[in-house]
Protein backbone atom coordinates (compact mmCIF):
# COMPACT_ATOMS: atom_id res chain seq x y z
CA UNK A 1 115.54 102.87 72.38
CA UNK A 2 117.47 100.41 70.59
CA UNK A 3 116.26 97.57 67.48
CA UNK A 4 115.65 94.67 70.08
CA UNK A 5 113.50 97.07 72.38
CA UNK A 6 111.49 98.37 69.16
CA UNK A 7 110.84 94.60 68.37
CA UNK A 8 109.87 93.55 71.60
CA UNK A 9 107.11 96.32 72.30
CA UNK A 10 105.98 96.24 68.88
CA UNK A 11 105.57 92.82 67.72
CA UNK A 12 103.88 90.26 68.39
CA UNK A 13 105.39 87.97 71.15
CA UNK A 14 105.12 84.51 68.75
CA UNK A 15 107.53 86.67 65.96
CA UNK A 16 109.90 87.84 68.91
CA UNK A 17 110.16 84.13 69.95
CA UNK A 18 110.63 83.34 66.13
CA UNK A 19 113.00 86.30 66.03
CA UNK A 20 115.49 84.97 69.02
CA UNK A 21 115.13 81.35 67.84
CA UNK A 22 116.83 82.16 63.84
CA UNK A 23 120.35 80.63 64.67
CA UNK A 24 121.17 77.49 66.24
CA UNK A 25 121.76 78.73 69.35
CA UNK A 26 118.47 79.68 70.32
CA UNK A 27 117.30 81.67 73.20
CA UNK A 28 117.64 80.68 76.72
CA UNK A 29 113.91 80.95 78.96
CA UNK A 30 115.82 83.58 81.55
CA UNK A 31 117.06 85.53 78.91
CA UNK A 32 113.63 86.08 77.04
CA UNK A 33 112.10 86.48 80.53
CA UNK A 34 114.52 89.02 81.55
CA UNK A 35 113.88 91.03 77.77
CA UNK A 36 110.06 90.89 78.12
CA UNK A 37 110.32 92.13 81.90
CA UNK A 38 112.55 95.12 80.51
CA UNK A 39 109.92 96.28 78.44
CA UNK A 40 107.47 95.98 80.93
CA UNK A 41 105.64 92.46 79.92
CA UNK A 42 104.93 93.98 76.25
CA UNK A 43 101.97 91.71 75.22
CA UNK A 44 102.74 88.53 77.03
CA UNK A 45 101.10 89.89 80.71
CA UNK A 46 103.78 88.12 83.32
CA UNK A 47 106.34 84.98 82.92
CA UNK A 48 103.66 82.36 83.28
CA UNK A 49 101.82 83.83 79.90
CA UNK A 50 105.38 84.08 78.44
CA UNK A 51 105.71 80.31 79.56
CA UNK A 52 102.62 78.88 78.25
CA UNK A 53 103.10 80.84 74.90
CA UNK A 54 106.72 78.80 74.17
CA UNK A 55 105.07 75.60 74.86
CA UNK A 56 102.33 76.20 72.50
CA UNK A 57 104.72 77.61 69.76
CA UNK A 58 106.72 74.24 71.32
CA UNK A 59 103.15 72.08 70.34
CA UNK A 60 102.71 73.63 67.72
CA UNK A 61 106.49 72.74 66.23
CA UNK A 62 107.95 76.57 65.68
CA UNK A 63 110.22 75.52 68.72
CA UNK A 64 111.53 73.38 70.88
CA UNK A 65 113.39 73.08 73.85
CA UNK A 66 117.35 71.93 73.38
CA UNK A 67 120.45 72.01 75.78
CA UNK A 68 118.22 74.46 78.03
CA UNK A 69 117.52 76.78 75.71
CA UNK A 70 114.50 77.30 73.01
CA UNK A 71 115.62 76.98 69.42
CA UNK A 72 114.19 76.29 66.59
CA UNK A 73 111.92 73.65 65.83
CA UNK A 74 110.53 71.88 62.48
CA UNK A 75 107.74 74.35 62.00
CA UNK A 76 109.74 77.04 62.43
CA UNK A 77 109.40 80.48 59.84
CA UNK A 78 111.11 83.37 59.05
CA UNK A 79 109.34 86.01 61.44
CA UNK A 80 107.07 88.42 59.22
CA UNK A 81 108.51 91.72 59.89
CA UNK A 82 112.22 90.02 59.27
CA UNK A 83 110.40 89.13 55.62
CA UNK A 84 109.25 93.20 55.67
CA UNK A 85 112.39 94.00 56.45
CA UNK A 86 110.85 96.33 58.71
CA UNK A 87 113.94 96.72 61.10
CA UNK A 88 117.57 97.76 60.41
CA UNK A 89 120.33 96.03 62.23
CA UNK A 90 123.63 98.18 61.94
């Protein structure tokens, strides 16, 4: 199992979403959907909850949605177990 699978199945969905949106490229909606299907809908239940979790984070200014992708938005933070340091990327 590699870093990004550990992440996805362990953490909460709003920090993986924090997580993919760090850089100014963002995240594309097809390419979180296709992560969170990999590892079997890991606390998000099916693309519609996935979905209606980036438009609140979207309402809520973490996000927001640019060039067809999610990136980051005013409110965004540094996502908790990034400040833990709880993962190493090699």
């Amino acid at each position: 199992m590699g870093v990004i699978d550990e992440i996805m199945r362990n953490e909460k969905p709003e920090e993986v979403i924090l997580f993919f949106t760090k850089n100014e490229l963002g995240i594309s909606f097809p390419q979180l959907d296709r992560l969170y299907n990999v590892t079997g809908w890991a606390h998000v239940g099916d693309n519609m909850g996935l979905l209606n979790l980036v438009r609140s984070m979207r309402d809520a200014g973490f996000v927001e949605f640019s060039g067809g992708g999610i990136v980051r938005g005013p409110n965004w933070r540094e996502p908790i177990f990034m400040v833990e340091g709880k993962y190493t990327f090699d």
